[in-house]
PDB file of N, CA and C in Angstrom:
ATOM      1  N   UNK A   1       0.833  -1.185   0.000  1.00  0.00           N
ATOM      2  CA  UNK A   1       0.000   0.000   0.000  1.00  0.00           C
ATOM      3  C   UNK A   1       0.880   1.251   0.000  1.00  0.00           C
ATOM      4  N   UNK A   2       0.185   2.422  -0.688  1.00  0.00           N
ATOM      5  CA  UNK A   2       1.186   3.269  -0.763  1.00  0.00           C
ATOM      6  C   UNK A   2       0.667   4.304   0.134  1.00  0.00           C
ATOM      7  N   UNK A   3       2.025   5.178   0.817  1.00  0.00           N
ATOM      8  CA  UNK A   3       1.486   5.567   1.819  1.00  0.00           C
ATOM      9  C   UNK A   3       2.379   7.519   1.352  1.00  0.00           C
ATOM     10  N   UNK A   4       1.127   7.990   1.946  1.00  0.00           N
ATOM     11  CA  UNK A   4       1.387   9.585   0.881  1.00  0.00           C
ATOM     12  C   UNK A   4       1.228  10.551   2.468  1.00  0.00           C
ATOM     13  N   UNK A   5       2.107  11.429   2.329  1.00  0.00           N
ATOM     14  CA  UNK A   5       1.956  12.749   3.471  1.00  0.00           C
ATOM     15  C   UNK A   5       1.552  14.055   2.596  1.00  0.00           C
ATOM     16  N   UNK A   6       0.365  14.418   3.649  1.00  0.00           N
ATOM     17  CA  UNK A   6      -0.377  15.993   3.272  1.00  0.00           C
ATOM     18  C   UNK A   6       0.454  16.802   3.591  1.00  0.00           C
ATOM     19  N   UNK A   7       0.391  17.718   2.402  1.00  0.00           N
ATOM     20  CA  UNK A   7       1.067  18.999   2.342  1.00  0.00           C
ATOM     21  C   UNK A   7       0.242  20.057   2.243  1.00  0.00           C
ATOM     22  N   UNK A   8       0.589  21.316   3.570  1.00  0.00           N
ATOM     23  CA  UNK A   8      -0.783  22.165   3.581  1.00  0.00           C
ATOM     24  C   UNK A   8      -0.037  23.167   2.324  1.00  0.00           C
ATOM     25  N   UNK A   9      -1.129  23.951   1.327  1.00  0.00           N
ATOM     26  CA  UNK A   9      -0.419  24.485   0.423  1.00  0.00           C
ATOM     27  C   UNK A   9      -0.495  26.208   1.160  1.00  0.00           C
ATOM     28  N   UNK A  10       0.086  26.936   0.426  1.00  0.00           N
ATOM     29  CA  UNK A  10       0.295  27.970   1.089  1.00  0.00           C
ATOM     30  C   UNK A  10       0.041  29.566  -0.222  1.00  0.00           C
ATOM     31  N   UNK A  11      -0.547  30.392   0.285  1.00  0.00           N
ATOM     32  CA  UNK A  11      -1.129  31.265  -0.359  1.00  0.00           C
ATOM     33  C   UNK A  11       0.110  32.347  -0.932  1.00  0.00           C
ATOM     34  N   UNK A  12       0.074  32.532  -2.043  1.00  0.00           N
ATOM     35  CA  UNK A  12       1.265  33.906  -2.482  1.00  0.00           C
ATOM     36  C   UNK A  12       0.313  35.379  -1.824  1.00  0.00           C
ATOM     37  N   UNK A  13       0.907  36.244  -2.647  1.00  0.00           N
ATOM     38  CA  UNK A  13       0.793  37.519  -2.044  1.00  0.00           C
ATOM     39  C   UNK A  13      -0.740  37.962  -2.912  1.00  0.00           C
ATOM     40  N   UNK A  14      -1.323  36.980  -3.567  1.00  0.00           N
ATOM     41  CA  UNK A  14      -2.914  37.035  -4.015  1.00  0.00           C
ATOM     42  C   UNK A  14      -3.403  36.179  -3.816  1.00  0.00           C
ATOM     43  N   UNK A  15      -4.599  36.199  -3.752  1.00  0.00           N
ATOM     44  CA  UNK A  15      -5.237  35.141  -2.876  1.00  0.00           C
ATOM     45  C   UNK A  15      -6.087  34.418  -3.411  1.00  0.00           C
ATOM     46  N   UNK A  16      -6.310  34.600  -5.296  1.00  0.00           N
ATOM     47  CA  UNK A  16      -6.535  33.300  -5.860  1.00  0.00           C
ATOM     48  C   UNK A  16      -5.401  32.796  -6.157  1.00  0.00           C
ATOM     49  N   UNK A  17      -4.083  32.868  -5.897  1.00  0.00           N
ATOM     50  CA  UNK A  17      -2.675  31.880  -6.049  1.00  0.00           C
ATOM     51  C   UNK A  17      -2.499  31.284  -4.852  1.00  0.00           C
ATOM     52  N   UNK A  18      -1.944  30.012  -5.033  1.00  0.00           N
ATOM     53  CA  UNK A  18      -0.945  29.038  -4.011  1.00  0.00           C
ATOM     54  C   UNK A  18      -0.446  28.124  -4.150  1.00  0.00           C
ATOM     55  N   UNK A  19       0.929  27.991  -3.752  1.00  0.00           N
ATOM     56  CA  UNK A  19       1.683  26.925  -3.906  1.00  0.00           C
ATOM     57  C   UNK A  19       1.344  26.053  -3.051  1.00  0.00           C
ATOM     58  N   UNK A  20       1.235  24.936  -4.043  1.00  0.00           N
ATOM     59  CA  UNK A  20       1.332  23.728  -3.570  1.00  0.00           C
ATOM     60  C   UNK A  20       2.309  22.873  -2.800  1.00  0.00           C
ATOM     61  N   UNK A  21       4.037  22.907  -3.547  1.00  0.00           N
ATOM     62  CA  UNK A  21       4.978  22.535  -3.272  1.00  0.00           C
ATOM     63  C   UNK A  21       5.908  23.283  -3.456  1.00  0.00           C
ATOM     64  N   UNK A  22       6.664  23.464  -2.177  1.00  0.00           N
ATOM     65  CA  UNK A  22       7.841  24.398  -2.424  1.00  0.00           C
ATOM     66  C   UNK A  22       9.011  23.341  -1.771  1.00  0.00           C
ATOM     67  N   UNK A  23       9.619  23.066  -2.046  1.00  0.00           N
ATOM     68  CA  UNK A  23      10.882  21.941  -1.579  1.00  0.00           C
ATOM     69  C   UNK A  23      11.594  22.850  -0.844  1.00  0.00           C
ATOM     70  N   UNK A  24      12.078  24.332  -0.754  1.00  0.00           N
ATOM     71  CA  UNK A  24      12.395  24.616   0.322  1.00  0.00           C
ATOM     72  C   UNK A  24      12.097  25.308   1.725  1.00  0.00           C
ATOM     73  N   UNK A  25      10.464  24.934   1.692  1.00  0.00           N
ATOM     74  CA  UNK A  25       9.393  25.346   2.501  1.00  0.00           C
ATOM     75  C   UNK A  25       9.457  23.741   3.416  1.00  0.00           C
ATOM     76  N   UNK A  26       8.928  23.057   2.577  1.00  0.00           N
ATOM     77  CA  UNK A  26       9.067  21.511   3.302  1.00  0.00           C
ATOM     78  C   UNK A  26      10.616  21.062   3.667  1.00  0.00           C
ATOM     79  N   UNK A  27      11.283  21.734   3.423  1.00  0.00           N
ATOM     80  CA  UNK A  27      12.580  21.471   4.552  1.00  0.00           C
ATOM     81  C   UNK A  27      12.952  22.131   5.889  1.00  0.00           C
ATOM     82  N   UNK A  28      12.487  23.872   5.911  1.00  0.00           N
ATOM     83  CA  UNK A  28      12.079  24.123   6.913  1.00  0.00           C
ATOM     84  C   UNK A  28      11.047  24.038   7.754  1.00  0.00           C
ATOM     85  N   UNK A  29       9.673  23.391   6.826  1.00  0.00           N
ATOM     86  CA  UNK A  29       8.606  23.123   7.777  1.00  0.00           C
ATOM     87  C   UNK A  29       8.823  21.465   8.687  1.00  0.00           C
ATOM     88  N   UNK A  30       9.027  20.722   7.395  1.00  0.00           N
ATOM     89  CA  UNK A  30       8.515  19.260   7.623  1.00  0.00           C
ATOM     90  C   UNK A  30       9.946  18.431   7.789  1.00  0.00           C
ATOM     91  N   UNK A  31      11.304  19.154   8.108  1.00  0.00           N
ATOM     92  CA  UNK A  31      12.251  18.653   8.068  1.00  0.00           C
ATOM     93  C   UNK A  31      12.489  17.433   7.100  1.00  0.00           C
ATOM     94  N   UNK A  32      11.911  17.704   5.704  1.00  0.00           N
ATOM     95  CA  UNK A  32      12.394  16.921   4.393  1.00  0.00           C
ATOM     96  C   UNK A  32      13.542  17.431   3.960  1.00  0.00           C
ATOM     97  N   UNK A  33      14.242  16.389   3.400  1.00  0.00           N
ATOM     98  CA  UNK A  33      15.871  16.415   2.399  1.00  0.00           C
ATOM     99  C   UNK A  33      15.225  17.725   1.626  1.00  0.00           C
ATOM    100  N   UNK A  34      15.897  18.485   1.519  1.00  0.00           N
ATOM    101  CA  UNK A  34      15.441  19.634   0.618  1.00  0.00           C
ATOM    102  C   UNK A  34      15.857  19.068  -1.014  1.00  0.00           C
ATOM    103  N   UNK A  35      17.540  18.756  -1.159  1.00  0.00           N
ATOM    104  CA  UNK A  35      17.604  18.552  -2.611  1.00  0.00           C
ATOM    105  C   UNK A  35      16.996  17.060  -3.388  1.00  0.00           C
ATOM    106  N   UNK A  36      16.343  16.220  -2.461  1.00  0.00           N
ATOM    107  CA  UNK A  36      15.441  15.090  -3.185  1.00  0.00           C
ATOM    108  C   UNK A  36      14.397  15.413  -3.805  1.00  0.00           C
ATOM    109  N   UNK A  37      14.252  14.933  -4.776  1.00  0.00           N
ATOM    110  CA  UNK A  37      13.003  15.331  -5.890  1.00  0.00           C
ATOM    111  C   UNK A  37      11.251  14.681  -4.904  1.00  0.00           C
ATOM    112  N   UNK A  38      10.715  15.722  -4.944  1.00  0.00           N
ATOM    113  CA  UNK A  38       9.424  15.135  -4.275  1.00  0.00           C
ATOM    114  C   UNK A  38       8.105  14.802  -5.698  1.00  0.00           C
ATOM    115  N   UNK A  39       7.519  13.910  -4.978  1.00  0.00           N
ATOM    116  CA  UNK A  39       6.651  13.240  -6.161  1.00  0.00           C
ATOM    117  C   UNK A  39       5.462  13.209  -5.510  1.00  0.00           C
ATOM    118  N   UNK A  40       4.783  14.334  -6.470  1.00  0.00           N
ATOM    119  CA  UNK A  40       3.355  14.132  -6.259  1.00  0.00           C
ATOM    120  C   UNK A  40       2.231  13.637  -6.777  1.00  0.00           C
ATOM    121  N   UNK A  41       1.099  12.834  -5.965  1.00  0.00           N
ATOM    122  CA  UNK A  41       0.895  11.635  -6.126  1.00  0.00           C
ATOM    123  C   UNK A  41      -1.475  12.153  -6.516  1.00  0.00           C
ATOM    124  N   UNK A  42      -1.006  13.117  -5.729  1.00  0.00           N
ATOM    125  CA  UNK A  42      -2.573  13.550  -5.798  1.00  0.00           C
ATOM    126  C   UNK A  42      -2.652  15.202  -4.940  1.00  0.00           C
ATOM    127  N   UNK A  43      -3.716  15.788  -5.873  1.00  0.00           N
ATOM    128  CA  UNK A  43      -3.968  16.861  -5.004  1.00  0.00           C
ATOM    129  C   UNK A  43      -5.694  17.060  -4.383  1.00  0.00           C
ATOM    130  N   UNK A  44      -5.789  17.683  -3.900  1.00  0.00           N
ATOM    131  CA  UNK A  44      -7.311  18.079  -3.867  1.00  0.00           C
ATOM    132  C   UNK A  44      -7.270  20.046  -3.346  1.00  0.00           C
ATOM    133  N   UNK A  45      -7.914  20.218  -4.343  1.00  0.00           N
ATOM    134  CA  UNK A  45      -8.112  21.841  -4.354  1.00  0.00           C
ATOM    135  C   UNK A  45      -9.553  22.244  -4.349  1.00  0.00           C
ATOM    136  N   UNK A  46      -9.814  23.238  -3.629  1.00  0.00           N
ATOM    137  CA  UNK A  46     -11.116  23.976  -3.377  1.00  0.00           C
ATOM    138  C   UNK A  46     -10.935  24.966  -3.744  1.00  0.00           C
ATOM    139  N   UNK A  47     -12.161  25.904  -3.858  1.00  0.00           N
ATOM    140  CA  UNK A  47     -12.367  27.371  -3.873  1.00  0.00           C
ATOM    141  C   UNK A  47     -13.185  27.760  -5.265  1.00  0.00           C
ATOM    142  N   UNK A  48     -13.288  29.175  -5.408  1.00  0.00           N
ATOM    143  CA  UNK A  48     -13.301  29.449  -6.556  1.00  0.00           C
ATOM    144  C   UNK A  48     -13.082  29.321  -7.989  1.00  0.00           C
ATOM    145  N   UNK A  49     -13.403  27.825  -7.915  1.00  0.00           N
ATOM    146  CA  UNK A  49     -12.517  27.637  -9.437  1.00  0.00           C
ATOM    147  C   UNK A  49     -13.450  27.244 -10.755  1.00  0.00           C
ATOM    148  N   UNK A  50     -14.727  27.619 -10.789  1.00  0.00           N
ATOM    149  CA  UNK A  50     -15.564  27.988 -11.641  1.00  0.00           C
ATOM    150  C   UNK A  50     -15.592  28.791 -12.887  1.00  0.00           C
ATOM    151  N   UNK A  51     -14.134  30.210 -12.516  1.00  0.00           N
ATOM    152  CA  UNK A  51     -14.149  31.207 -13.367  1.00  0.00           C
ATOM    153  C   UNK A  51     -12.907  30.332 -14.191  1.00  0.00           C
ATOM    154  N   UNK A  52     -11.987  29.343 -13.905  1.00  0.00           N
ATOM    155  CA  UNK A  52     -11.658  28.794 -14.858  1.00  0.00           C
ATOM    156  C   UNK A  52      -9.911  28.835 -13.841  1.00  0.00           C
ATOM    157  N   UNK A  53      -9.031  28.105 -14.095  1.00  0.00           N
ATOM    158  CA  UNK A  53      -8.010  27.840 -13.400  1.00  0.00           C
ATOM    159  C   UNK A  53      -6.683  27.166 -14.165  1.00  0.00           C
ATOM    160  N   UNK A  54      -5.566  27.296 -13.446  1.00  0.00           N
ATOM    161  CA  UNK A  54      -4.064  27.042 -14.214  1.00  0.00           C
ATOM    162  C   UNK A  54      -3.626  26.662 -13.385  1.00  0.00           C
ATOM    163  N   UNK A  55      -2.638  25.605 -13.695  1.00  0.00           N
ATOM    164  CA  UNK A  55      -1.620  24.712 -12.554  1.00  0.00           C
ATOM    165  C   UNK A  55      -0.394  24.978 -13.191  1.00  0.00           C
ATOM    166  N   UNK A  56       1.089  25.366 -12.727  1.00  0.00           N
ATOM    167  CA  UNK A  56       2.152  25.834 -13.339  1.00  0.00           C
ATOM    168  C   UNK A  56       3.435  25.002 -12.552  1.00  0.00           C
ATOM    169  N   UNK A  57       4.397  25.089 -13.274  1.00  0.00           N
ATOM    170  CA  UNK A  57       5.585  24.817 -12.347  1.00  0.00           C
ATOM    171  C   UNK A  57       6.256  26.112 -12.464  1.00  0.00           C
ATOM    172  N   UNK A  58       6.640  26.356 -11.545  1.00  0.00           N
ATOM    173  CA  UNK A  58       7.448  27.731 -11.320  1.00  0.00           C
ATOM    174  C   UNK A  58       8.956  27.400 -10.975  1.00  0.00           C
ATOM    175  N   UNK A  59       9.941  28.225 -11.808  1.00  0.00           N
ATOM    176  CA  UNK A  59      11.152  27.870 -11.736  1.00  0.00           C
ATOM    177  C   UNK A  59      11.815  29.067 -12.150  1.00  0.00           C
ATOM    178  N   UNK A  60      12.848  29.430 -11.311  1.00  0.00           N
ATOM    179  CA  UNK A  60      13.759  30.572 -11.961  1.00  0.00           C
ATOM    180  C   UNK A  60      12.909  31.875 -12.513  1.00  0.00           C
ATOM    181  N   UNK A  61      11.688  32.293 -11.662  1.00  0.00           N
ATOM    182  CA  UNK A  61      11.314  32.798 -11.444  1.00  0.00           C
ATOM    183  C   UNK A  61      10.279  33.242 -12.998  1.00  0.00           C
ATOM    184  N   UNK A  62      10.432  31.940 -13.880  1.00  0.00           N
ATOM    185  CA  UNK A  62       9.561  31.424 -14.845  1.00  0.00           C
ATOM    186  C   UNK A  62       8.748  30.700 -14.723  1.00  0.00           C
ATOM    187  N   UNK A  63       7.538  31.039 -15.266  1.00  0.00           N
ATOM    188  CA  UNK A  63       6.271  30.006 -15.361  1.00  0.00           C
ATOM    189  C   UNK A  63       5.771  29.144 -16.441  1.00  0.00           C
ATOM    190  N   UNK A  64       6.034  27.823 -16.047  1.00  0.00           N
ATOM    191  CA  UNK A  64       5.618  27.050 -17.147  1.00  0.00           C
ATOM    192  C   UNK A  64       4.113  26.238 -16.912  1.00  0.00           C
ATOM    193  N   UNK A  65       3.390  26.386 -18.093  1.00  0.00           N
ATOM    194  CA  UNK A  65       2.162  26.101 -18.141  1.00  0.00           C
ATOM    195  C   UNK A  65       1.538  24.517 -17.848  1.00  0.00           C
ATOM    196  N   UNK A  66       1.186  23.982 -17.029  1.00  0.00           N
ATOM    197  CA  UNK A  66       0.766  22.481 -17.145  1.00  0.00           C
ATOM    198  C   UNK A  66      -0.388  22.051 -17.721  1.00  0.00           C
ATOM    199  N   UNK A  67      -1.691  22.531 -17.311  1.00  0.00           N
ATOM    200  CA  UNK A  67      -2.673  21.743 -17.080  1.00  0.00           C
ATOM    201  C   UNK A  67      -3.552  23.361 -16.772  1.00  0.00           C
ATOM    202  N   UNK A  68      -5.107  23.584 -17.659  1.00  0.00           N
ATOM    203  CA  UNK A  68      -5.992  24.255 -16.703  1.00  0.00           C
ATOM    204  C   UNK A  68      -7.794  23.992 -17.333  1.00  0.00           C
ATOM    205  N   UNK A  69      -8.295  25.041 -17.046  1.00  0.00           N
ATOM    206  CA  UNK A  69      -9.757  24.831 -16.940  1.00  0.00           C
ATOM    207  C   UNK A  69     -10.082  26.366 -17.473  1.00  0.00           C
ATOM    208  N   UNK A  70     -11.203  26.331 -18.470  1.00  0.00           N
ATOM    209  CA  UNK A  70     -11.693  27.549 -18.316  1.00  0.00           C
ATOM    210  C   UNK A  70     -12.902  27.339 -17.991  1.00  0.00           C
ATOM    211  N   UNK A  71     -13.239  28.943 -17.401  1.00  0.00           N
ATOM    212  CA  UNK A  71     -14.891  28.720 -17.247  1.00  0.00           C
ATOM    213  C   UNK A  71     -16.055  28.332 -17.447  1.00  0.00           C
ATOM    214  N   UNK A  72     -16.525  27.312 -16.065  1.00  0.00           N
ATOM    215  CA  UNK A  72     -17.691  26.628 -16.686  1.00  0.00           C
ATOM    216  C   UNK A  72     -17.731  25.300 -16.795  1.00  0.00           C
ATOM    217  N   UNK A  73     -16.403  24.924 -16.879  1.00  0.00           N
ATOM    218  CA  UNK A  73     -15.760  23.353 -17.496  1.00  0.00           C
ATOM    219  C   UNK A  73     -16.187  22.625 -15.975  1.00  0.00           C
ATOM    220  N   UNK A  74     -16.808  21.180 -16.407  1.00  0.00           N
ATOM    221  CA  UNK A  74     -17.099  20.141 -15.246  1.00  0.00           C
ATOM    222  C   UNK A  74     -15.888  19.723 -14.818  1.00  0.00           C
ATOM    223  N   UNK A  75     -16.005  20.056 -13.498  1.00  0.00           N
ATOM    224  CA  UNK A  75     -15.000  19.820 -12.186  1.00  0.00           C
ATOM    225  C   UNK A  75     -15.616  19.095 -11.281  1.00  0.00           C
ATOM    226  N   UNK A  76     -14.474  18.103 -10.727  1.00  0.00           N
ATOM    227  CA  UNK A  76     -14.884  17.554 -10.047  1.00  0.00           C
ATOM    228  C   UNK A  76     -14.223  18.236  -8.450  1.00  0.00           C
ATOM    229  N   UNK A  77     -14.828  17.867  -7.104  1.00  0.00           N
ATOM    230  CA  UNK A  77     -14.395  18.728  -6.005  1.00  0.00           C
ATOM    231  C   UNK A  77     -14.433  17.803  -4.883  1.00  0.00           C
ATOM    232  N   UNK A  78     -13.486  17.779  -4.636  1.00  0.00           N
ATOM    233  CA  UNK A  78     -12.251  18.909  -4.819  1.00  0.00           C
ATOM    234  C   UNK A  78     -11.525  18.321  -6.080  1.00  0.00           C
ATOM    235  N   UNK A  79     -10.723  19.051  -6.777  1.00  0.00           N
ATOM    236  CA  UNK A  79      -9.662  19.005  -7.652  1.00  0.00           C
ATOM    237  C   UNK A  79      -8.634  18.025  -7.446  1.00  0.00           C
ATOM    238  N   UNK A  80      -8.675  16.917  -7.843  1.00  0.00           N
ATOM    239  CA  UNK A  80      -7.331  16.662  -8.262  1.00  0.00           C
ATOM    240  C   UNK A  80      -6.488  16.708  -9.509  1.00  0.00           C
ATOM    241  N   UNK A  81      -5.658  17.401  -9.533  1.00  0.00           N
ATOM    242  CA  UNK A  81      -4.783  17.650 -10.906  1.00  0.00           C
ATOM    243  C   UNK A  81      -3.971  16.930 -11.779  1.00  0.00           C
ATOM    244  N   UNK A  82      -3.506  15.838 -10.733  1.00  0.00           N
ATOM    245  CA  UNK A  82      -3.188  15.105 -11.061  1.00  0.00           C
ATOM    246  C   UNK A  82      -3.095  14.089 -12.507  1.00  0.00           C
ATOM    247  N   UNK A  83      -4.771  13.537 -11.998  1.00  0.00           N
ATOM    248  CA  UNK A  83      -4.928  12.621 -13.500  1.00  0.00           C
ATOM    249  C   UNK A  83      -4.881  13.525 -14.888  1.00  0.00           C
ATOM    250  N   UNK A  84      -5.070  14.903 -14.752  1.00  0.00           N
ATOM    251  CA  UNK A  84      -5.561  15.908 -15.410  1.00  0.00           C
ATOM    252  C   UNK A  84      -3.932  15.953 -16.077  1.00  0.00           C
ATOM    253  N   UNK A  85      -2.763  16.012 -15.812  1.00  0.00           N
ATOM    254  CA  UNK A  85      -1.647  15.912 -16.143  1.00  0.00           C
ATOM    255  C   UNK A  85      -1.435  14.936 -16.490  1.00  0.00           C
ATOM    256  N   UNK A  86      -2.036  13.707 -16.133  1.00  0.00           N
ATOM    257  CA  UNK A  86      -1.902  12.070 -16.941  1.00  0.00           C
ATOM    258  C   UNK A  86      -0.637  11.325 -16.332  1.00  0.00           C
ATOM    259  N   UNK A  87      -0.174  11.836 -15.202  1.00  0.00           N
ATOM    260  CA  UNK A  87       0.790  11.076 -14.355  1.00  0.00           C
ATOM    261  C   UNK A  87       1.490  11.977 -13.440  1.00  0.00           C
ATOM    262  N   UNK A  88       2.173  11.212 -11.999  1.00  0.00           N
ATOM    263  CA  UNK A  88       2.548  11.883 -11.129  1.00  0.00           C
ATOM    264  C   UNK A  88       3.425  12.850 -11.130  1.00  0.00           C
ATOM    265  N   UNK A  89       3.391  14.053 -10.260  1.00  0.00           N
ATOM    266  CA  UNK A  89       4.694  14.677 -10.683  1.00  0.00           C
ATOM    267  C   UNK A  89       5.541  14.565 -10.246  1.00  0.00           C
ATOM    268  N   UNK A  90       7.322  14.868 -10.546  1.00  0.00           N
ATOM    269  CA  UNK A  90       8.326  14.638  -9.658  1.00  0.00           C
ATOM    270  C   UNK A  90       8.801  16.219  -9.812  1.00  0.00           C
ATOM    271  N   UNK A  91       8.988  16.725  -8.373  1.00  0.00           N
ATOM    272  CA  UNK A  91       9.532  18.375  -8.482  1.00  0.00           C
ATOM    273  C   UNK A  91      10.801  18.283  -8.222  1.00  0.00           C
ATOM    274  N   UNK A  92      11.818  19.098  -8.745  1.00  0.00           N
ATOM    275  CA  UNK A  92      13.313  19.152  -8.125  1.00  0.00           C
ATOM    276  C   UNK A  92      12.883  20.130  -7.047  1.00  0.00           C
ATOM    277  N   UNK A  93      14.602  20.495  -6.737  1.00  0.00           N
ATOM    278  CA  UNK A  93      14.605  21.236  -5.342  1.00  0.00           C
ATOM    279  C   UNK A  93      14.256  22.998  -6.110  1.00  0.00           C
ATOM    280  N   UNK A  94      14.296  23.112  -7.104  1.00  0.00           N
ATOM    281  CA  UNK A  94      14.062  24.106  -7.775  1.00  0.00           C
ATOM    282  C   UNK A  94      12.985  25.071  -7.743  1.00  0.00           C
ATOM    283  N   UNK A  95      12.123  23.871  -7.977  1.00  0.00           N
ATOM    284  CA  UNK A  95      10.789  24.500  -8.687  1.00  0.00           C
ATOM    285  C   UNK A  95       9.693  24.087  -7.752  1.00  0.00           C
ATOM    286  N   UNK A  96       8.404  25.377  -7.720  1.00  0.00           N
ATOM    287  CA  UNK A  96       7.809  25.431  -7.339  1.00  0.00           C
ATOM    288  C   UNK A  96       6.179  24.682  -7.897  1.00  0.00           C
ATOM    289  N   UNK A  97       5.447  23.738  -7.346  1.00  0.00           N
ATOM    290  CA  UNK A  97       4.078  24.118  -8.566  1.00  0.00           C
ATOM    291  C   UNK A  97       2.938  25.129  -7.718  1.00  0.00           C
ATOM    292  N   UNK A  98       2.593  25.779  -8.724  1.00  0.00           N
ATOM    293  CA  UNK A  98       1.484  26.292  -8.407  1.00  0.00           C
ATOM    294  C   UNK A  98       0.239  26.682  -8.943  1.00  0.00           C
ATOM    295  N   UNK A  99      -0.577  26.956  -8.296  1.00  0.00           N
ATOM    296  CA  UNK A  99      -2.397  26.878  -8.751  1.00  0.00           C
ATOM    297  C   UNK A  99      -2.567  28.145  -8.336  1.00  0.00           C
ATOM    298  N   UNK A 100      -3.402  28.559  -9.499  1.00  0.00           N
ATOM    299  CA  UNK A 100      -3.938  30.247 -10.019  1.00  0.00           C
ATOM    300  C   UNK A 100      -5.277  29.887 -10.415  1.00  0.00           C
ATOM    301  N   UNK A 101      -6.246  30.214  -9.135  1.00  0.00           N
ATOM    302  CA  UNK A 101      -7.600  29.827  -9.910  1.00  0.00           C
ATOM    303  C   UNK A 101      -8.210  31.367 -10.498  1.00  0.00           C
ATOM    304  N   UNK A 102      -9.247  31.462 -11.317  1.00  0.00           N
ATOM    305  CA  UNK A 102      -9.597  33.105 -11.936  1.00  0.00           C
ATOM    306  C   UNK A 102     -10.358  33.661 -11.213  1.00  0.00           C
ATOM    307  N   UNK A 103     -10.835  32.646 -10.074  1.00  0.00           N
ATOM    308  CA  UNK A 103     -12.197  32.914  -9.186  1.00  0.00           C
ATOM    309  C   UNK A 103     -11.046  34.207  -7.844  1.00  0.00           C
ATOM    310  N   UNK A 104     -11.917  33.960  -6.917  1.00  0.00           N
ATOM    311  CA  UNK A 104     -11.479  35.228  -5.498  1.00  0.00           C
ATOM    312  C   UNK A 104     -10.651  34.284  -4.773  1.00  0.00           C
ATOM    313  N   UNK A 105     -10.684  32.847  -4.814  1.00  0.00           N
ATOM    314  CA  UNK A 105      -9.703  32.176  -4.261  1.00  0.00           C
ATOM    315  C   UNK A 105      -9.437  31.106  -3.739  1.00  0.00           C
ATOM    316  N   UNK A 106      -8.691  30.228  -4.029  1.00  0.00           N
ATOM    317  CA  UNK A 106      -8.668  28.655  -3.389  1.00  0.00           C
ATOM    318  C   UNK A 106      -8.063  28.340  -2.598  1.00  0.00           C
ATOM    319  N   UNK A 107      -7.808  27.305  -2.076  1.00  0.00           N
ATOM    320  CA  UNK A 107      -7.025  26.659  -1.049  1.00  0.00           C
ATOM    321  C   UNK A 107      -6.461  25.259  -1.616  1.00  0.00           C
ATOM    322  N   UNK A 108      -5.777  24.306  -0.960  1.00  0.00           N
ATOM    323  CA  UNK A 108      -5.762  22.764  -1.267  1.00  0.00           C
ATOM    324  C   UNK A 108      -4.878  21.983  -0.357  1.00  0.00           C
ATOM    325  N   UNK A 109      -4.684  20.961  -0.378  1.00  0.00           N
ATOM    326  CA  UNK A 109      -3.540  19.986  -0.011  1.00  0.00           C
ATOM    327  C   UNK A 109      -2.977  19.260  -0.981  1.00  0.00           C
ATOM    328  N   UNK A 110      -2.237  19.030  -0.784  1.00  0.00           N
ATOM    329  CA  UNK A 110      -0.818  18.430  -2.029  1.00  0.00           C
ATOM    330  C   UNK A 110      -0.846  17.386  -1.510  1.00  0.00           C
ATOM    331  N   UNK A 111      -0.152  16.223  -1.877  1.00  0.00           N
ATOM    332  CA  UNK A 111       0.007  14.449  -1.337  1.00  0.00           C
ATOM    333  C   UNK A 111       1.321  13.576  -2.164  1.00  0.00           C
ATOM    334  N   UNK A 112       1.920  14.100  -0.999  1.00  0.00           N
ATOM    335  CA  UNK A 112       3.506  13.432  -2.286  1.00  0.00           C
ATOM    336  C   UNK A 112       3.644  12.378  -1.242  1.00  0.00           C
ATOM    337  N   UNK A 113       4.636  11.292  -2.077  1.00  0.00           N
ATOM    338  CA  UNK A 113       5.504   9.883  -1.347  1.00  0.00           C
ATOM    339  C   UNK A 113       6.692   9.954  -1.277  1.00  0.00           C
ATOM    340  N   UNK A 114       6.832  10.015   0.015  1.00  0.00           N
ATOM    341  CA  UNK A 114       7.861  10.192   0.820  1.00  0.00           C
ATOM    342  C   UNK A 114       8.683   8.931   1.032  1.00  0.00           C
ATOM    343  N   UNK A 115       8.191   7.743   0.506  1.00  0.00           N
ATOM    344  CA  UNK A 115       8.580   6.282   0.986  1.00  0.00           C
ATOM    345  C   UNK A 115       9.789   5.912   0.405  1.00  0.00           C
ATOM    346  N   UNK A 116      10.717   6.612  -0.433  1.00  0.00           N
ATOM    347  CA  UNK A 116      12.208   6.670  -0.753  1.00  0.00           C
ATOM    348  C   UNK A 116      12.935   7.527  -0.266  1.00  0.00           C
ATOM    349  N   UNK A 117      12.249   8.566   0.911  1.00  0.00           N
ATOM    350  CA  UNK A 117      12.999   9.000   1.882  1.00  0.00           C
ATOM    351  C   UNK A 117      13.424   8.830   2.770  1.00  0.00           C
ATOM    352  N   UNK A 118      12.532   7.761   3.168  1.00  0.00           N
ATOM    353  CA  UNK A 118      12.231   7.199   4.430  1.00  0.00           C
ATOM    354  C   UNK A 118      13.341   5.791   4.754  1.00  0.00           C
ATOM    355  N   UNK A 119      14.483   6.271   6.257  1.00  0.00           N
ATOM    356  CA  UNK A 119      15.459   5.598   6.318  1.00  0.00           C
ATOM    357  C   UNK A 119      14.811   4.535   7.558  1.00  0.00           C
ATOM    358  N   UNK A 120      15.190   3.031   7.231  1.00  0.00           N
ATOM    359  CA  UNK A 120      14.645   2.063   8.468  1.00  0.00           C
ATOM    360  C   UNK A 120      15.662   2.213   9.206  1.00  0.00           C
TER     361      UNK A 120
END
């Protein structure tokens, strides 16, 4: 069985944006290896996301486009983005992903596997 840890995501300086995964947030929060690639496995997102929404990886202070929704489009809720990308993601220590919904604003939890971090 595979076994996945919640990641609370965290709001930028607008408040329909938030990162999901920041690898060097979860090293000072959750005392994770910062330079191991984290792999995410599922998300679930709420909020406002009716007016239509974008999932990005953020890197070098560039945004690259993944996966989104425009307005109106059947959603399921909460969000997972996941299948919507068609397989899990693996983030370096680099890059950030993040969710920009068009609505006033979302929230979510992230769900990566940690089980190749994990020393017996």
């Amino acid at each position: 069985m595979q076994v996945l840890t919640p990641i609370s995501s965290y709001q930028t300086r607008q408040n329909n944006e938030i990162i999901l995964i920041d690898s060097g947030r979860l090293a000072d929060w959750y005392g994770l290896e910062k330079d191991l690639p984290k792999v995410v496995c599922k998300t679930c997102i709420r909020g406002d996301l009716d007016a239509g929404w974008n999932l990005y990886i953020q890197e070098n202070n560039q945004y690259t486009w993944l996966v989104g929704a425009k307005a109106g489009a059947d959603m399921q809720d909460p969000l997972d983005v996941i299948p919507l990308v068609g397989h899990k993601l693996m983030l370096m220590s680099w890059q950030k992903l993040v969710f920009r919904c068009l609505g006033e604003s979302c929230y979510g939890v992230s769900f990566i596997d940690l089980t190749g971090e994990m020393h017996h």
